[in-house]
Protein backbone atom coordinates (compact mmCIF):
# COMPACT_ATOMS: atom_id res chain seq x y z
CA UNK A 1 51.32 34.34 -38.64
CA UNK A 2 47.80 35.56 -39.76
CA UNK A 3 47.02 39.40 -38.87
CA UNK A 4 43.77 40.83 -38.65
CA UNK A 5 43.96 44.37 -39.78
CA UNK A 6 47.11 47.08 -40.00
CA UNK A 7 47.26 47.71 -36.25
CA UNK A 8 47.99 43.85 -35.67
CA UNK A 9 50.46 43.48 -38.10
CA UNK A 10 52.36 46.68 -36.85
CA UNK A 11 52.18 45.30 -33.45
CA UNK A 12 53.06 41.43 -34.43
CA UNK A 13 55.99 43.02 -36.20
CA UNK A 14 57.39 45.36 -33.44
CA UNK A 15 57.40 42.32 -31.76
CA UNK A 16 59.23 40.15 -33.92
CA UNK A 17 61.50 43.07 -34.78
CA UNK A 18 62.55 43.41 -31.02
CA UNK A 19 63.16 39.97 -30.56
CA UNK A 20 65.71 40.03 -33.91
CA UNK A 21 67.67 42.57 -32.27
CA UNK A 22 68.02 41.43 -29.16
CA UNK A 23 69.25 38.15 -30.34
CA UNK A 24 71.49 40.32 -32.61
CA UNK A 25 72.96 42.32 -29.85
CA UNK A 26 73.14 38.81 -28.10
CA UNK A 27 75.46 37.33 -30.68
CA UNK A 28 77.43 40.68 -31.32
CA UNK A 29 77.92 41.20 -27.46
CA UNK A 30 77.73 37.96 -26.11
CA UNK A 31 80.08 39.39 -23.08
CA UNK A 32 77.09 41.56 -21.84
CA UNK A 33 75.23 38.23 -20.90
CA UNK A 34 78.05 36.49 -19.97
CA UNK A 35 78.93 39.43 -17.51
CA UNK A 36 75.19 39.60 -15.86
CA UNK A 37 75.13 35.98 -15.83
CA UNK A 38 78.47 35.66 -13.83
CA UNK A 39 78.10 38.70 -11.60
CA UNK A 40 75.24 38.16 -10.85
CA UNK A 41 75.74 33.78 -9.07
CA UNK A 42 72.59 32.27 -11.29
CA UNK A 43 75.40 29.89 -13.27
CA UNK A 44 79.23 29.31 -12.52
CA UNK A 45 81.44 30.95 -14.15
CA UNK A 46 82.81 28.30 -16.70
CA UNK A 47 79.42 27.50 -17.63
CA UNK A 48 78.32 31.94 -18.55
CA UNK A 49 79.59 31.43 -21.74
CA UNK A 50 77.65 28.71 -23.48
CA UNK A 51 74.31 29.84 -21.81
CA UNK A 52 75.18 33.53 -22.92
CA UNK A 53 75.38 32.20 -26.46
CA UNK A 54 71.98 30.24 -25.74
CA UNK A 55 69.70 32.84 -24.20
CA UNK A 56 69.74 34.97 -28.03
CA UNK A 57 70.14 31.19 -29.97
CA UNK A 58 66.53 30.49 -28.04
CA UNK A 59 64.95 33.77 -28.51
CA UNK A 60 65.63 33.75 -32.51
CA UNK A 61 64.96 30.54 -33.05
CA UNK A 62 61.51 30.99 -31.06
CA UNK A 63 61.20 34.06 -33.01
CA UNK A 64 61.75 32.91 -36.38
CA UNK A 65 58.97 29.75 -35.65
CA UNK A 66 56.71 32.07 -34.37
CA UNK A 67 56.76 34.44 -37.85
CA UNK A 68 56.54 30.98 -40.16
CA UNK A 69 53.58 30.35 -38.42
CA UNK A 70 54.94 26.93 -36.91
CA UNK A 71 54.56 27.81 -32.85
CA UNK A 72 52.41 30.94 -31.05
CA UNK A 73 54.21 33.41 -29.43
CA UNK A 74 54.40 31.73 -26.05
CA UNK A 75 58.12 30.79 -26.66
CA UNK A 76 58.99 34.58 -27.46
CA UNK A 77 57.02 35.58 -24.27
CA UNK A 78 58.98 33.37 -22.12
CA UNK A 79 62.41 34.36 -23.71
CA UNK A 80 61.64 37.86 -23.14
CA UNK A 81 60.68 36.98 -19.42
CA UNK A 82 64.40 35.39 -19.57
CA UNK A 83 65.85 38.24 -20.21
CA UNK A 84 63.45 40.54 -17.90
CA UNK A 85 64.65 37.97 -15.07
CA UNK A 86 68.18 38.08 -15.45
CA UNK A 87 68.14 41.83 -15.62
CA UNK A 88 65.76 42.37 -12.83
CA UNK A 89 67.40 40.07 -10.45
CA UNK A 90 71.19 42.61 -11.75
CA UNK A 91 68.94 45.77 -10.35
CA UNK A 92 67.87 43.53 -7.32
CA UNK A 93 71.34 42.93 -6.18
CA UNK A 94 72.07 46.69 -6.99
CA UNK A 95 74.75 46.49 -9.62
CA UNK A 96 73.30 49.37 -11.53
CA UNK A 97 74.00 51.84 -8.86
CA UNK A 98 77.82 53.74 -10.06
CA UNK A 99 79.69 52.77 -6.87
CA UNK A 100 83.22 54.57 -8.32
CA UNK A 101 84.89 51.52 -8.83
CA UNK A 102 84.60 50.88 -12.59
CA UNK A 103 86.64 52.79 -15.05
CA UNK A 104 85.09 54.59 -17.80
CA UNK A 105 85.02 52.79 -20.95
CA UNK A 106 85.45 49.27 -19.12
CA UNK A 107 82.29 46.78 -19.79
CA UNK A 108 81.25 46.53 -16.61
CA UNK A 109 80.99 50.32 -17.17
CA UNK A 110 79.06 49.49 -20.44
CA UNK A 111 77.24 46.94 -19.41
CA UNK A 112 76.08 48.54 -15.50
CA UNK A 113 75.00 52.06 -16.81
CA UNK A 114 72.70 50.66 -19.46
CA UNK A 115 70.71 48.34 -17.26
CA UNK A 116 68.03 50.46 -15.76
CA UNK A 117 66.53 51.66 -19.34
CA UNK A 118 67.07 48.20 -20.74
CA UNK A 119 64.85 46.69 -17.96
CA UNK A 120 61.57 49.34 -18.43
CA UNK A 121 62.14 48.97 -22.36
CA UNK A 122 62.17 45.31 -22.35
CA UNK A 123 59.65 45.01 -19.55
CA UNK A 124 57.37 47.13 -22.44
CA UNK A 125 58.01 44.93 -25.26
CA UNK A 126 57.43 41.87 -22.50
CA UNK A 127 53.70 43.75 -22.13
CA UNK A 128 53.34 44.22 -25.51
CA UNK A 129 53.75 40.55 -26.58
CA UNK A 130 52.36 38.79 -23.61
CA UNK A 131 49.12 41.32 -24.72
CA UNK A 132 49.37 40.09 -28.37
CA UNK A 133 49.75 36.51 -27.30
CA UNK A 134 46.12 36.60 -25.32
CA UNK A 135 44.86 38.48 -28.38
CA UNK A 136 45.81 36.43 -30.99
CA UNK A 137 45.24 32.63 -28.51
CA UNK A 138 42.86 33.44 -25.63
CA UNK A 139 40.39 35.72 -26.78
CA UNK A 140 39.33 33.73 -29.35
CA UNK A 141 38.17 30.70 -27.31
CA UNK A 142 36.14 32.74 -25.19
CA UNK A 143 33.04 30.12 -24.18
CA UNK A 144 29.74 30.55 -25.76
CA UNK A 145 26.74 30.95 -23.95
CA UNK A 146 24.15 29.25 -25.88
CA UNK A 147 20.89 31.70 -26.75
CA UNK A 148 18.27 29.37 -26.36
């Protein structure tokens, strides 16, 4: 991917760097996903586990295209809004709120008491590369008004 002063390649590689570690955490705790996905009625049950393995296998392999230079980084935008939807649609149904009934230490514990902050962080980095993306695509085909 071609960058166009410090700035740009700071911001194309905070971008790239927070898509590696969410598909990272994706692969390391694939039972996160797999818990939102079930708890929260988007997919059956039997079928949580291969998408929770598919959600971070998309998002790298987006990723990793985008930094060779082969796609934009539409495909990382709409992985991160993925991820934005399934976690905004747990804090719709309210399963962030500590309703007594999960033990300490349990994963829905884990998994429930982290959502909030990963939402607002993840919305950010959804900003931050949806803004990059019109920088790097759209403002460079702004139309030409002839000077005749």
């Amino acid at each position: 991917m071609k960058t166009r002063g410090y700035f740009h390649l700071f911001v194309t590689s905070f971008v790239l760097m927070c898509a590696a570690a969410l598909t990272a955490k994706g692969f390391v705790l694939a039972e996160h996903t797999r818990l939102l996905l079930s708890d929260t009625g988007i997919v059956p049950v039997m079928y949580a586990e291969p998408i929770a393995f598919a959600i971070p296998l998309v998002l790298g392999i987006s990723a990793l295209t985008a930094y060779f230079g082969i796609t934009t980084l539409l495909p990382v935008v709409a992985a991160f809004c993925m991820h934005i939807a399934l976690l905004a649609l747990a804090l719709y149904q309210g399963l962030h709120f500590d309703c007594g009934c999960y033990l300490p230490g349990s994963l829905q514990s884990a998994v429930y008491s982290t959502l909030k902050p990963q939402f607002f962080i993840m919305l950010l980095v959804l900003i931050v590369s949806a803004a990059l993306y019109y920088f790097n695509n759209l403002a460079n085909h702004r139309a030409m008004t002839p000077t005749v």
